[in-house]
N, C-alpha and C. Protein backbone atom coordinates (compact mmCIF):
# COMPACT_ATOMS: atom_id res chain seq x y z
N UNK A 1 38.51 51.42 17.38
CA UNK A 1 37.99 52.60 18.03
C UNK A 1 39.09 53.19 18.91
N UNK A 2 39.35 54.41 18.45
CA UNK A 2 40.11 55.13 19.39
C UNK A 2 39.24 56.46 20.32
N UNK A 3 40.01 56.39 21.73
CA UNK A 3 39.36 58.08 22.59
C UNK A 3 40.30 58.43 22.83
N UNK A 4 40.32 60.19 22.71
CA UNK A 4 41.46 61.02 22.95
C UNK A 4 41.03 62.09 23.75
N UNK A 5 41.51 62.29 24.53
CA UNK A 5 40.97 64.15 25.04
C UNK A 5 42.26 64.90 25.47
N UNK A 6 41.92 65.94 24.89
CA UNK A 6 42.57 67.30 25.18
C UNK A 6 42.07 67.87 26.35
N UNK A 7 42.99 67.91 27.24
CA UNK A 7 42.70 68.84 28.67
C UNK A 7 42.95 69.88 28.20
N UNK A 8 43.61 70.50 27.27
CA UNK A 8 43.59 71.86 27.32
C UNK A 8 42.40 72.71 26.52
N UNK A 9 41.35 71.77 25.56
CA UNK A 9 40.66 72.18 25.20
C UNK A 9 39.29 71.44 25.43
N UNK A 10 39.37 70.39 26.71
CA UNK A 10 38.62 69.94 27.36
C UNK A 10 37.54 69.39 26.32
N UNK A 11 38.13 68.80 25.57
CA UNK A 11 37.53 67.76 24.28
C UNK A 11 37.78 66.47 24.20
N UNK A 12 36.59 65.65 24.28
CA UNK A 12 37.40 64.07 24.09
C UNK A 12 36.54 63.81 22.51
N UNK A 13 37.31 62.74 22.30
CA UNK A 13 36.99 62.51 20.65
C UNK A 13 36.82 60.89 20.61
N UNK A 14 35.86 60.29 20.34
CA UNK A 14 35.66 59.25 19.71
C UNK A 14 35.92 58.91 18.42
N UNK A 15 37.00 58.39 18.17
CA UNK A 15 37.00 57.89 16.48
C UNK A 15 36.66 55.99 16.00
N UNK A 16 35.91 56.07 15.51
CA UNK A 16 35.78 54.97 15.31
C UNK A 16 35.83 54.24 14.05
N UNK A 17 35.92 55.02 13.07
CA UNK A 17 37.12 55.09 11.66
C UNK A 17 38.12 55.64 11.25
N UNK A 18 39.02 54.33 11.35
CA UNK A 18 40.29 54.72 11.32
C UNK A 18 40.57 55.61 9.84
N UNK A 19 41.95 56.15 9.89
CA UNK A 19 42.12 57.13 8.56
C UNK A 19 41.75 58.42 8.47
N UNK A 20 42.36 58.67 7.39
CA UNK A 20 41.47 60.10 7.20
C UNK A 20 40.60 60.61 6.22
N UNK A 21 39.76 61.34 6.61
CA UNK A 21 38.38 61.32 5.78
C UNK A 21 38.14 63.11 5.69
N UNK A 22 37.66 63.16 4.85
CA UNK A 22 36.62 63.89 4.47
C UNK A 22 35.20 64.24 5.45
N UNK A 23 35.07 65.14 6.12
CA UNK A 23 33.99 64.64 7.07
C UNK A 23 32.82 65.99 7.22
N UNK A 24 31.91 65.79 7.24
CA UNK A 24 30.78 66.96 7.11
C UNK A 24 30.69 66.70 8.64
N UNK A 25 30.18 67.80 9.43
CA UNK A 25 29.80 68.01 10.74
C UNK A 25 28.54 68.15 11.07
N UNK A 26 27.48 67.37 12.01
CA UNK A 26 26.45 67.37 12.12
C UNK A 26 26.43 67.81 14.35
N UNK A 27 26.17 68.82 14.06
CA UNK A 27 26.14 69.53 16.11
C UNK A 27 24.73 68.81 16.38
N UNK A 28 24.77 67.86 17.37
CA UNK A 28 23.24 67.55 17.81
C UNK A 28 23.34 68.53 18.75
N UNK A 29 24.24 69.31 19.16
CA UNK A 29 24.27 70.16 20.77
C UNK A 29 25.54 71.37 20.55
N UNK A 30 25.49 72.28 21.02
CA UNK A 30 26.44 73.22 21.78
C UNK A 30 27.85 72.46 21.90
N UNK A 31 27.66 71.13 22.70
CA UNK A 31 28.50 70.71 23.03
C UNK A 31 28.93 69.40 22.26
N UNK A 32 28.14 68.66 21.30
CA UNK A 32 28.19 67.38 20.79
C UNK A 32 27.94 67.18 19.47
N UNK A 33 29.29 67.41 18.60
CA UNK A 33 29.10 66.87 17.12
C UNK A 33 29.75 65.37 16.92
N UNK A 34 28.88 65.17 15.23
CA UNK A 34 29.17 63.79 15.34
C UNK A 34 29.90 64.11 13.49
N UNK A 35 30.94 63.16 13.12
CA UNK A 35 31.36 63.54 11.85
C UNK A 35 31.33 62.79 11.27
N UNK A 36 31.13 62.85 10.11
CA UNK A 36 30.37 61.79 8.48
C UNK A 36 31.03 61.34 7.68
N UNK A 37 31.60 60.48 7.12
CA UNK A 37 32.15 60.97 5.54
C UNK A 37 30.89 61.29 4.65
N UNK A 38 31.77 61.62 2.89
CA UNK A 38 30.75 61.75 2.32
C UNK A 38 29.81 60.22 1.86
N UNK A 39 30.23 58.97 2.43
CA UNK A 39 29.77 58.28 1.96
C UNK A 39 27.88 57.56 3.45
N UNK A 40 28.53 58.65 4.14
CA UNK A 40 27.46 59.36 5.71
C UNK A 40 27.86 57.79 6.46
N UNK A 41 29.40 57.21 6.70
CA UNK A 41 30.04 56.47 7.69
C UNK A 41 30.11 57.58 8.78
N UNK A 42 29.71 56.92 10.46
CA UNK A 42 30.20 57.88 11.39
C UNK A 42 32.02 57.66 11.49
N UNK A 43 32.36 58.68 11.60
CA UNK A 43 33.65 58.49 11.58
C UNK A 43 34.25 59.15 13.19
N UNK A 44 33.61 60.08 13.73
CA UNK A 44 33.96 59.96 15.08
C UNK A 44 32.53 60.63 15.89
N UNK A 45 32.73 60.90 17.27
CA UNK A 45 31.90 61.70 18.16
C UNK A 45 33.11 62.81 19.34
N UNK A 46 32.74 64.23 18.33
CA UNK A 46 33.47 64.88 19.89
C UNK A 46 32.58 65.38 21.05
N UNK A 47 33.15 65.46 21.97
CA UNK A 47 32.69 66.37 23.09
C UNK A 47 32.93 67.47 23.96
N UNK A 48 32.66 68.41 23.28
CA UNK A 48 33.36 69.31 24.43
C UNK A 48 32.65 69.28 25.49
N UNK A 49 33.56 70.35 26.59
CA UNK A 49 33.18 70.17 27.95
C UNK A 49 33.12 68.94 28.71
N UNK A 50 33.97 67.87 28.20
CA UNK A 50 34.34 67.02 28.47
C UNK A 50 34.17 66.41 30.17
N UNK A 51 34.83 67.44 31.03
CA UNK A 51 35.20 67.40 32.22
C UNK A 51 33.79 67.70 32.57
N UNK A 52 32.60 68.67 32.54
CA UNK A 52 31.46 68.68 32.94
C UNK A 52 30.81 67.39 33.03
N UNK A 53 31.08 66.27 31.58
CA UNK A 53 29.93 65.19 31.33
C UNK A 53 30.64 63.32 32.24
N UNK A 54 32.10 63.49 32.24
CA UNK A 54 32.74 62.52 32.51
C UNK A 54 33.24 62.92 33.96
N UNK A 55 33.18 62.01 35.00
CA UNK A 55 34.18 62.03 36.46
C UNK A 55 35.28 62.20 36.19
N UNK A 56 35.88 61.20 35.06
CA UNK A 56 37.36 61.09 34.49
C UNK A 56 37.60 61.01 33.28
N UNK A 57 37.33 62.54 32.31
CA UNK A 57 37.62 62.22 30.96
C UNK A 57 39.42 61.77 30.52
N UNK A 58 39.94 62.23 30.92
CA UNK A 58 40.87 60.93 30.55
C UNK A 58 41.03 59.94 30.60
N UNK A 59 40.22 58.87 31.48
CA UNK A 59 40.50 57.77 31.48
C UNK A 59 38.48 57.50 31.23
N UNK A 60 37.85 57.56 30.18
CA UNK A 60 36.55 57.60 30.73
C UNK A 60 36.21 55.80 30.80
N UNK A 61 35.28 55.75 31.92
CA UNK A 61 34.30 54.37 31.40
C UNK A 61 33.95 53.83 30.45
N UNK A 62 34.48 52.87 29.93
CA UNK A 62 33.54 52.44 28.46
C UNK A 62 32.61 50.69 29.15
N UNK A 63 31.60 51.20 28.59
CA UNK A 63 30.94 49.87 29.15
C UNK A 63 29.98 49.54 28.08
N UNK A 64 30.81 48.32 27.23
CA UNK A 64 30.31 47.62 26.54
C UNK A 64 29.41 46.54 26.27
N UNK A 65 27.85 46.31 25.89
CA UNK A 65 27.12 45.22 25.86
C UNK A 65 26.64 45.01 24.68
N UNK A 66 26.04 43.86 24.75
CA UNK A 66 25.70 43.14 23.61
C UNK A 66 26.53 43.22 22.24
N UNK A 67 27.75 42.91 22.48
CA UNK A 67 28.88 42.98 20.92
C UNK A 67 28.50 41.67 20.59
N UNK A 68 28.87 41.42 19.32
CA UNK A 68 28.80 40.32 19.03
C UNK A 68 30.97 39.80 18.71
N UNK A 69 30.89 38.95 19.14
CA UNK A 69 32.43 38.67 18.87
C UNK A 69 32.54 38.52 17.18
N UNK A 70 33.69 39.42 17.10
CA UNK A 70 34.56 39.11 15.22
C UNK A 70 35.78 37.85 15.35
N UNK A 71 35.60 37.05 15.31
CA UNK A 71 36.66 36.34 14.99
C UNK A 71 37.41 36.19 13.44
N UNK A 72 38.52 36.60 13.60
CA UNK A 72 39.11 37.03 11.84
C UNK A 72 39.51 35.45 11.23
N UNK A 73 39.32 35.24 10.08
CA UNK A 73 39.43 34.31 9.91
C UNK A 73 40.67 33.95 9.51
């Protein structure tokens, strides 16, 4: 999983499949699409208005629970 934001277009981007894809766009909001491949993997979440929803979109909070650990074999 990667996050990126653009201050100049006050967008942060969740990608959470790596590569590049093919991606249909689904807007739940004005401000919040989420992108697909065609095989309907989420492949990222943007946000605009970034700076409205986060204290610190560049550095935002991530607060993770209940993962289960991957250990690679």
């Amino acid at each position: 999983m990667t996050i990126t934001y653009d201050k100049q277009a006050d967008a942060l981007y969740i990608r959470l499949l790596e590569g590049e894809h093919q991606c249909r766009v689904v807007r739940l909001s004005d401000d919040i699409a989420l992108d697909f491949t065609g095989g309907e993997q989420l492949v990222g979440i943007e946000v605009l208005g970034a700076s409205r929803l986060f204290e610190n979109p560049e550095v935002p909070t991530i607060d993770l629970q209940d993962l289960i650990p991957h250990v690679a074999a």
